[in-house]
PDB file of N, CA and C in Angstrom:
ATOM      1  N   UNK A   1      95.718 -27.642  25.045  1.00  0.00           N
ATOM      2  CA  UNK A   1      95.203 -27.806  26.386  1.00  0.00           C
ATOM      3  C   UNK A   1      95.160 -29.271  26.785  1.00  0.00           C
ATOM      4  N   UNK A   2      95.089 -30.196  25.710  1.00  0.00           N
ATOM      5  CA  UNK A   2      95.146 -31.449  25.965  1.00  0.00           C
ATOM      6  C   UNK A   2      93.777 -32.203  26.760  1.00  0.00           C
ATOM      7  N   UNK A   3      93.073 -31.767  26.235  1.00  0.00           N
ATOM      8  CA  UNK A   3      91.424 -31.879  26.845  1.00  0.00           C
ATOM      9  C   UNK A   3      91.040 -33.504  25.742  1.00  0.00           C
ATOM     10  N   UNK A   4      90.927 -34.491  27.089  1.00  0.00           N
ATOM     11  CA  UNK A   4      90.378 -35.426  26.528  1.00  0.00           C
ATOM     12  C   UNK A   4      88.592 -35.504  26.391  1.00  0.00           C
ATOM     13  N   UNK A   5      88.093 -36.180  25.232  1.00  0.00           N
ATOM     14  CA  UNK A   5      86.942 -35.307  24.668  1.00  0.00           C
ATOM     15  C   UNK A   5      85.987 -36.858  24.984  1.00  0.00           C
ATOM     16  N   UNK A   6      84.957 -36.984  25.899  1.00  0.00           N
ATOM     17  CA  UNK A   6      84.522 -38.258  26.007  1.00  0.00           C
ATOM     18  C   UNK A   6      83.592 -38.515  24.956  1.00  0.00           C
ATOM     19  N   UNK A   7      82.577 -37.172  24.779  1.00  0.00           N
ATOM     20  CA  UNK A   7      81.276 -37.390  24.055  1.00  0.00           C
ATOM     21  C   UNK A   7      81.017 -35.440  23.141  1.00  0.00           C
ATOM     22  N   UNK A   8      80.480 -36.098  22.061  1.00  0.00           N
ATOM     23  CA  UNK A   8      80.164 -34.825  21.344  1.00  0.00           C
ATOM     24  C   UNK A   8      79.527 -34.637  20.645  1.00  0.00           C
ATOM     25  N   UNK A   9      78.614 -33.376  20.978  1.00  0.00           N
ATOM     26  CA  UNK A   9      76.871 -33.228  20.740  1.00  0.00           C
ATOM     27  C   UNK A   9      76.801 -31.563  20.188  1.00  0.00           C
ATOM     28  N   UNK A  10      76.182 -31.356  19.320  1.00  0.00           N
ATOM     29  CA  UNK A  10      75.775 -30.271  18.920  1.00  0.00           C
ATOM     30  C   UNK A  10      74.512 -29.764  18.905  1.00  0.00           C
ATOM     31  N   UNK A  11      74.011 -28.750  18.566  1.00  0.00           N
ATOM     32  CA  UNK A  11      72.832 -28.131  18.761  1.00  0.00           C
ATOM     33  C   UNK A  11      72.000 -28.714  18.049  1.00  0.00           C
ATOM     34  N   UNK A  12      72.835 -29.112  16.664  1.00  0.00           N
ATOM     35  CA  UNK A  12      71.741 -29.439  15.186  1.00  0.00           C
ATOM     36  C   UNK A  12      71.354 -30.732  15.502  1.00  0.00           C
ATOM     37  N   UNK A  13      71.782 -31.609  16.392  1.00  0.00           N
ATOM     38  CA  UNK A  13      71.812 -33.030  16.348  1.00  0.00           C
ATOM     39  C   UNK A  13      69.990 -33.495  16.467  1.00  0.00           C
ATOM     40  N   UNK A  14      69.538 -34.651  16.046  1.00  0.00           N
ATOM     41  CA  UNK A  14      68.527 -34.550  15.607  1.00  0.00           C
ATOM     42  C   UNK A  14      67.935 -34.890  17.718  1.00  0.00           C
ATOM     43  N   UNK A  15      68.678 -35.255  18.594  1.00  0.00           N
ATOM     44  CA  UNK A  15      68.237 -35.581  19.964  1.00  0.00           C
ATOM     45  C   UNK A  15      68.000 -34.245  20.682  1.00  0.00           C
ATOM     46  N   UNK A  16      68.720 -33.042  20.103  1.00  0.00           N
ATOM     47  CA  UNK A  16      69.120 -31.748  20.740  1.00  0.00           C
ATOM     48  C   UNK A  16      68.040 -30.652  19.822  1.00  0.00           C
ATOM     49  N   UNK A  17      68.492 -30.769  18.959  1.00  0.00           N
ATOM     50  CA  UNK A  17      67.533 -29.662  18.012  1.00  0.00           C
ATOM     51  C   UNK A  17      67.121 -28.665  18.685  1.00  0.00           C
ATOM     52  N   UNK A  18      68.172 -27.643  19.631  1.00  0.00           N
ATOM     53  CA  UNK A  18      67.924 -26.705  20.102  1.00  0.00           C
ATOM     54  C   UNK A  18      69.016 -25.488  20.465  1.00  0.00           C
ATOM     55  N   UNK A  19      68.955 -24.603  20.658  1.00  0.00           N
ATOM     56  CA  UNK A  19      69.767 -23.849  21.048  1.00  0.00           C
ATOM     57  C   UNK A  19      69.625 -22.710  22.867  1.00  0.00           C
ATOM     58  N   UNK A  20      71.044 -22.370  22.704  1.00  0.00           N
ATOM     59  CA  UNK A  20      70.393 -21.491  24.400  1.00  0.00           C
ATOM     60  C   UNK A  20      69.567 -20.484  24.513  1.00  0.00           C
ATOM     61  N   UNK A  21      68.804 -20.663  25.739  1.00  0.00           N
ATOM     62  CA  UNK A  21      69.331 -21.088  26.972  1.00  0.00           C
ATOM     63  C   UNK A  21      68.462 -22.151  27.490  1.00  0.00           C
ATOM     64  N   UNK A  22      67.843 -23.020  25.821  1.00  0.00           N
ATOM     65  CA  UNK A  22      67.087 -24.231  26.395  1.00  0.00           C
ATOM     66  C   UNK A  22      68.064 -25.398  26.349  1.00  0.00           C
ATOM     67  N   UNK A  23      68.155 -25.753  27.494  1.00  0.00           N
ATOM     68  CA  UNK A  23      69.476 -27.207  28.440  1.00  0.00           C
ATOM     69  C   UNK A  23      68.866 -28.148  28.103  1.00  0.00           C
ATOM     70  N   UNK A  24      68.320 -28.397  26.254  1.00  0.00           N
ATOM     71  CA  UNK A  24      67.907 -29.686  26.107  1.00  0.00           C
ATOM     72  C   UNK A  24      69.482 -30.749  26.085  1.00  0.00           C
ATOM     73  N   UNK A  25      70.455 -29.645  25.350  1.00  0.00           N
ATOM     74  CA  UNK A  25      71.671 -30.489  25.371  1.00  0.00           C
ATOM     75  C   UNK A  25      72.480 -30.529  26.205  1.00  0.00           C
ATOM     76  N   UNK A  26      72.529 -30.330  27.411  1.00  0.00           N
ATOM     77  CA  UNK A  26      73.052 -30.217  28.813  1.00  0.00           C
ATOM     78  C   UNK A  26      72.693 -31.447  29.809  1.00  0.00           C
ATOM     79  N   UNK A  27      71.172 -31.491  29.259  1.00  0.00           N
ATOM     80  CA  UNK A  27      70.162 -32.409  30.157  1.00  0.00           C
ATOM     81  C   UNK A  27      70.761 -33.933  29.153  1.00  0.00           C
ATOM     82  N   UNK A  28      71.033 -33.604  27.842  1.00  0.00           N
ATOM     83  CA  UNK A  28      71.418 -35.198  27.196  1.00  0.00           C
ATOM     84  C   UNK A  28      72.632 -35.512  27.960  1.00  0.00           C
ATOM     85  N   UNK A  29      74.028 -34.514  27.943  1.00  0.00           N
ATOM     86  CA  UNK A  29      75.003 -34.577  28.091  1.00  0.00           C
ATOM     87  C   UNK A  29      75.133 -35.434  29.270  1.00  0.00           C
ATOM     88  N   UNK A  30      74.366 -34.753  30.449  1.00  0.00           N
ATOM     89  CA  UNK A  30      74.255 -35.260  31.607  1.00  0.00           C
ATOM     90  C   UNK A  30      73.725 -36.367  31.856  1.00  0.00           C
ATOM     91  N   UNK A  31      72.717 -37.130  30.921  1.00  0.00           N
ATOM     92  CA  UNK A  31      71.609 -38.435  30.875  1.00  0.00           C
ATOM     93  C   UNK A  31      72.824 -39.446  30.518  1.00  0.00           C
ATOM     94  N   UNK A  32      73.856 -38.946  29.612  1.00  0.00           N
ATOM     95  CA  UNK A  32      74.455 -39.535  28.734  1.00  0.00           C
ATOM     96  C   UNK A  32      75.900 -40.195  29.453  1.00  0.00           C
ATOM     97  N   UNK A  33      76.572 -39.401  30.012  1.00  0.00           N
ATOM     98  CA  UNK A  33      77.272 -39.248  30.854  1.00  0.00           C
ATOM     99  C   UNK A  33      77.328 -39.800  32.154  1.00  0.00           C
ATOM    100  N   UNK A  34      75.708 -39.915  32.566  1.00  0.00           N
ATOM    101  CA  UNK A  34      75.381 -40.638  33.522  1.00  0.00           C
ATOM    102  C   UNK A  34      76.047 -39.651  35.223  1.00  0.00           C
ATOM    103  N   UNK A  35      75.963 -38.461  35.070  1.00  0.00           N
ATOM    104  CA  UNK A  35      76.714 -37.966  36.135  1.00  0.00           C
ATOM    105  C   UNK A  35      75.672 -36.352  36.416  1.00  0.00           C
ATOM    106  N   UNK A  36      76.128 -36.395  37.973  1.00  0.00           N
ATOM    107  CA  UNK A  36      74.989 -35.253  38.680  1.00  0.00           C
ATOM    108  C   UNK A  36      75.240 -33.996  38.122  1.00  0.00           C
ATOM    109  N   UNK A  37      74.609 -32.976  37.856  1.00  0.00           N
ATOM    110  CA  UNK A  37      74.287 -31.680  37.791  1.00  0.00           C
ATOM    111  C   UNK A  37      75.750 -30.826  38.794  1.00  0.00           C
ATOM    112  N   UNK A  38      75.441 -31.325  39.715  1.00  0.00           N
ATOM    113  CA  UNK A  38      76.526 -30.584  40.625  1.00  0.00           C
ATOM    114  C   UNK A  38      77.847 -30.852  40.142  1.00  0.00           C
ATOM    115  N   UNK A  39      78.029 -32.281  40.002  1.00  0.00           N
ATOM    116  CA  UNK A  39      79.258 -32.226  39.241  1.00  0.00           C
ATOM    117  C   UNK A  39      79.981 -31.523  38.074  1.00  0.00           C
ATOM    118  N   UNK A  40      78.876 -31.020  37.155  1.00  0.00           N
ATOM    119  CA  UNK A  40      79.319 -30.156  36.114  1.00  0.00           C
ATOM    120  C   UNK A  40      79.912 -28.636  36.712  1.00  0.00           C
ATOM    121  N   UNK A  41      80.308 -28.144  35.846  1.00  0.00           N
ATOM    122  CA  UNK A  41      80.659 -26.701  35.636  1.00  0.00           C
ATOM    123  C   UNK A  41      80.604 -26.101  34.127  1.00  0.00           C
ATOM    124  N   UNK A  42      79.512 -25.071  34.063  1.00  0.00           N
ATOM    125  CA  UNK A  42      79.176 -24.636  32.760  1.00  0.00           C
ATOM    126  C   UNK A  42      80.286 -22.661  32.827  1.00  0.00           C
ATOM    127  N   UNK A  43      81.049 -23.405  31.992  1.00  0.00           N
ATOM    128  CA  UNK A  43      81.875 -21.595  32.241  1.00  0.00           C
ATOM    129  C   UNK A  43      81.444 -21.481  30.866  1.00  0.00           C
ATOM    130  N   UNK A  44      80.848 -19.537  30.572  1.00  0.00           N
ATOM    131  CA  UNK A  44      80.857 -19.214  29.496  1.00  0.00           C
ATOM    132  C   UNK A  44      80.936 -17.611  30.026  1.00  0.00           C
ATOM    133  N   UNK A  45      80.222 -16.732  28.882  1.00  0.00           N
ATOM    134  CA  UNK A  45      80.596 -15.543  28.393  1.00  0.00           C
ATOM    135  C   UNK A  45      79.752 -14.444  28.319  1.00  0.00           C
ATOM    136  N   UNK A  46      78.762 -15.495  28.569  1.00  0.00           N
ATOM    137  CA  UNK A  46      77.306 -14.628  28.555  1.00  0.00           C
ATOM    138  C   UNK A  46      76.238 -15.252  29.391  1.00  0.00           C
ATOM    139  N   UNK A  47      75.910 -13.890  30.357  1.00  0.00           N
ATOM    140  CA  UNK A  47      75.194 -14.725  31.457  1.00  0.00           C
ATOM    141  C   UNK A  47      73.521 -14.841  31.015  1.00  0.00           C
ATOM    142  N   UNK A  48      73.528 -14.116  30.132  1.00  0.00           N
ATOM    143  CA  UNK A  48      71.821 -14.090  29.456  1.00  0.00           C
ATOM    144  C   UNK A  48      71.423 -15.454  28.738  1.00  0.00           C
ATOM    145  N   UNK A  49      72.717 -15.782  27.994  1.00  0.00           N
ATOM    146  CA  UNK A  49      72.514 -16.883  27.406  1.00  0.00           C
ATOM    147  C   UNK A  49      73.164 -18.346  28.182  1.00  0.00           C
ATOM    148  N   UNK A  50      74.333 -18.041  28.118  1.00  0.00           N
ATOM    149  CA  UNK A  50      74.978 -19.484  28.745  1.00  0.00           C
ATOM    150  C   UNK A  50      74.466 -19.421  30.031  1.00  0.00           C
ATOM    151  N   UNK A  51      74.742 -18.225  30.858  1.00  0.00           N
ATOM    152  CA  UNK A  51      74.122 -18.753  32.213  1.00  0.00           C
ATOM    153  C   UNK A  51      72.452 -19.206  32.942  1.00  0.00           C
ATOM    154  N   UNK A  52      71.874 -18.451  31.888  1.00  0.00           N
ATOM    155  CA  UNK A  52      70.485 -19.096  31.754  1.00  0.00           C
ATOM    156  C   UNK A  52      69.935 -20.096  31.574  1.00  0.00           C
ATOM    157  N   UNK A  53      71.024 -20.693  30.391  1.00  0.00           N
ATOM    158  CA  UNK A  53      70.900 -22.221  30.126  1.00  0.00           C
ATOM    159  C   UNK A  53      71.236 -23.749  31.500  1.00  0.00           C
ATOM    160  N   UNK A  54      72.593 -22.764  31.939  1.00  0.00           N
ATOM    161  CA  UNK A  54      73.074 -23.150  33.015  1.00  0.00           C
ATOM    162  C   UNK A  54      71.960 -23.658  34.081  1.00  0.00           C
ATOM    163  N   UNK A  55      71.040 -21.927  34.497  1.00  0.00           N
ATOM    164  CA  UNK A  55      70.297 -22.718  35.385  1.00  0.00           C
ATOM    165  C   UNK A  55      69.337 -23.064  35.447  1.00  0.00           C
ATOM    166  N   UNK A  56      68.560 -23.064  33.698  1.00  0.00           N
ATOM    167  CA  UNK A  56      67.371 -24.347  33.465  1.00  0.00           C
ATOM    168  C   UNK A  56      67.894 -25.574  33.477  1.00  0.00           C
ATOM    169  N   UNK A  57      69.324 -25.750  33.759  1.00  0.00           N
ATOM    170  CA  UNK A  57      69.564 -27.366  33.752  1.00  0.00           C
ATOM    171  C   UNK A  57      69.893 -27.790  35.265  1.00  0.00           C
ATOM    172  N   UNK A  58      70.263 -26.496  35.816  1.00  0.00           N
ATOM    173  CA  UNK A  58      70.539 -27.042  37.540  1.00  0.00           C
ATOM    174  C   UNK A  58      71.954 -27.205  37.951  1.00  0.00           C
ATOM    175  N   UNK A  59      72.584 -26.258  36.517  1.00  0.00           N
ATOM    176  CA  UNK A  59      73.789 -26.468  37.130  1.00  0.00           C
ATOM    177  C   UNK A  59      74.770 -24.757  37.495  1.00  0.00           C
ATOM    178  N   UNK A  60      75.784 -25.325  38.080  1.00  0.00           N
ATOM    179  CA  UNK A  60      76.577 -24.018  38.381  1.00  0.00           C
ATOM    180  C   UNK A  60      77.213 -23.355  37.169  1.00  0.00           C
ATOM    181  N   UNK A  61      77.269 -22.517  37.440  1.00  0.00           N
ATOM    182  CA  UNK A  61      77.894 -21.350  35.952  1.00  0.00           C
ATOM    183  C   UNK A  61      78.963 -20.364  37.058  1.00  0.00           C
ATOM    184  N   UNK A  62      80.411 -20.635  35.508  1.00  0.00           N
ATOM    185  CA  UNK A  62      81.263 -19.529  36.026  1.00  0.00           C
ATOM    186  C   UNK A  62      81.013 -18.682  34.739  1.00  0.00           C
ATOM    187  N   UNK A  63      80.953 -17.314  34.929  1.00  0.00           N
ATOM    188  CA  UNK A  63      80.627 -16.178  34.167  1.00  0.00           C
ATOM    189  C   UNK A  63      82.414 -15.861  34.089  1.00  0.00           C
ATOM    190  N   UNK A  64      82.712 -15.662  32.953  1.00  0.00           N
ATOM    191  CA  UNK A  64      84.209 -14.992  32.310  1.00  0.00           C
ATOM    192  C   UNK A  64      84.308 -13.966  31.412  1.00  0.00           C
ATOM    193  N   UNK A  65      85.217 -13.310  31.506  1.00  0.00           N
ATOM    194  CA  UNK A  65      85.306 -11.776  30.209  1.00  0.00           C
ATOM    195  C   UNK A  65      86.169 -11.916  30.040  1.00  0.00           C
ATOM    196  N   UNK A  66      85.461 -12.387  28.808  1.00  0.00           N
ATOM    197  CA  UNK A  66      86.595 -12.783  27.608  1.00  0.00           C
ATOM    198  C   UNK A  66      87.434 -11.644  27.053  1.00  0.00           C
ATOM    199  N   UNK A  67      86.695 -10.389  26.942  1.00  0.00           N
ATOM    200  CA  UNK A  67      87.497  -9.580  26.959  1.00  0.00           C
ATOM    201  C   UNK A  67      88.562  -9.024  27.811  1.00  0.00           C
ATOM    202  N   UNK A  68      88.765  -9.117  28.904  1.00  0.00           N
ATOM    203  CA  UNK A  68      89.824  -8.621  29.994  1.00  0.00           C
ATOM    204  C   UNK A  68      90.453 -10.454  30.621  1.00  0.00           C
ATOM    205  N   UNK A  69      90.176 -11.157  30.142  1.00  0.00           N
ATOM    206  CA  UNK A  69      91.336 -12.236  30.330  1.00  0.00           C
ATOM    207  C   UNK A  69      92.273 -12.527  29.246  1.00  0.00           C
ATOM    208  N   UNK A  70      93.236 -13.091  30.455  1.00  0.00           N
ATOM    209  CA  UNK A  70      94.620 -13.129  29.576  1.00  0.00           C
ATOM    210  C   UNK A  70      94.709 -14.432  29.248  1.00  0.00           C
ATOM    211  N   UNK A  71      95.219 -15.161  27.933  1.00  0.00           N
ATOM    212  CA  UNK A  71      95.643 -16.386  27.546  1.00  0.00           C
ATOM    213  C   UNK A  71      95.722 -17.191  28.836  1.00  0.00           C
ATOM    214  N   UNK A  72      96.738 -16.682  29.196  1.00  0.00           N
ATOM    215  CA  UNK A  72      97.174 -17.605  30.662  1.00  0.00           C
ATOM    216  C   UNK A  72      96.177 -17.734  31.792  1.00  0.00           C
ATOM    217  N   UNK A  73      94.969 -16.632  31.872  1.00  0.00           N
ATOM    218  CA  UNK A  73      93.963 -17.508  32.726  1.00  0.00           C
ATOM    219  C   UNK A  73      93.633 -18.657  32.410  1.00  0.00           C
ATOM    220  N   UNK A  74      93.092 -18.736  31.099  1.00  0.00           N
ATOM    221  CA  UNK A  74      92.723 -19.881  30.795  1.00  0.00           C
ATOM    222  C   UNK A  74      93.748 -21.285  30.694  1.00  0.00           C
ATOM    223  N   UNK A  75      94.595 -21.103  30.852  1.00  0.00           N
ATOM    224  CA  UNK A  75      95.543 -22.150  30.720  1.00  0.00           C
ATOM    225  C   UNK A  75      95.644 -22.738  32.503  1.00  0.00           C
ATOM    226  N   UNK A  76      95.565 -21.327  33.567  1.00  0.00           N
ATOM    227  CA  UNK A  76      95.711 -21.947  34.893  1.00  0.00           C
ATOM    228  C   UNK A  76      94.490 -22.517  35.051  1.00  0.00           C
ATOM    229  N   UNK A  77      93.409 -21.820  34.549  1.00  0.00           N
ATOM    230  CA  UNK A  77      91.903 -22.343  34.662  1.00  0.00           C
ATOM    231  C   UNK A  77      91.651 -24.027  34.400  1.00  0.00           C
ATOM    232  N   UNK A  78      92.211 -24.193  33.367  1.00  0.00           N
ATOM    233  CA  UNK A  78      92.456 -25.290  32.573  1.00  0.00           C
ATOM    234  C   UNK A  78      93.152 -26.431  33.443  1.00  0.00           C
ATOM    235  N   UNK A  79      94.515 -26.121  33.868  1.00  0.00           N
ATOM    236  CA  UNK A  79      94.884 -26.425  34.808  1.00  0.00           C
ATOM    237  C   UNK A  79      94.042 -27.444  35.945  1.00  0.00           C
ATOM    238  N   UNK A  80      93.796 -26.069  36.442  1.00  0.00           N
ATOM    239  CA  UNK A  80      93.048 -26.246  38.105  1.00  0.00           C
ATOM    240  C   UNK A  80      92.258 -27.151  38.043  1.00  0.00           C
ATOM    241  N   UNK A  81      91.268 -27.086  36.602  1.00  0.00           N
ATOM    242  CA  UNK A  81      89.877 -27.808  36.812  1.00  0.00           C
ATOM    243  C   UNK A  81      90.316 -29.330  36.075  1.00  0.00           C
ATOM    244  N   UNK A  82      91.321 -29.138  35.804  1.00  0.00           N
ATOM    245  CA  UNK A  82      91.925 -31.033  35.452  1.00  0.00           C
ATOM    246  C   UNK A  82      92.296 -31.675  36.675  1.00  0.00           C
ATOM    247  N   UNK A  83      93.083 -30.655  37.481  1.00  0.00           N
ATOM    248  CA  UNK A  83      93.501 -31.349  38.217  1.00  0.00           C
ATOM    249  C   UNK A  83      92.267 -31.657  40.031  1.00  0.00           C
ATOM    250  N   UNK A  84      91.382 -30.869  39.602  1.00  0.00           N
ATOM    251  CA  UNK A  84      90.559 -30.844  40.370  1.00  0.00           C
ATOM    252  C   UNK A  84      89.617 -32.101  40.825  1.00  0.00           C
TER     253      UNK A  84
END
């Protein structure tokens, strides 16, 4: 996909020490990053979890099924939102 990777944070990290759908690491990402809420886009798979997390942090969520997409969505997806 060729996704350049600026910054990278995990759950275990001793600043994060959390998991979803608490946006402690969403809220770093974003502190860190230095960039608005609106600007993000949180796409995941599960709206209980990822999208929950999504909107304790204030940001937009695209919901996807993973099961009924094809490789190639994600590649136009991929696409779109680079070139976006």
């Amino acid at each position: 996909m060729n996704i350049v990777v600026d910054l990278i944070v995990s759950s275990t990290d001793t600043y994060v020490n959390a998991l979803k759908p608490i946006p402690i690491g969403l809220n770093y990402i974003i502190t860190k990053l230095k960039i608005k809420n609106s600007n993000c886009l949180f796409i995941g798979d599960r709206k209980e979890l990822d999208g929950e997390c999504a909107a304790r942090a204030s940001i937009p969520f695209f919901l996807i099924n993973k099961n009924n997409t094809s490789e190639q969505y994600y590649i136009m997806l991929s696409d779109q939102l680079r070139n976006h």
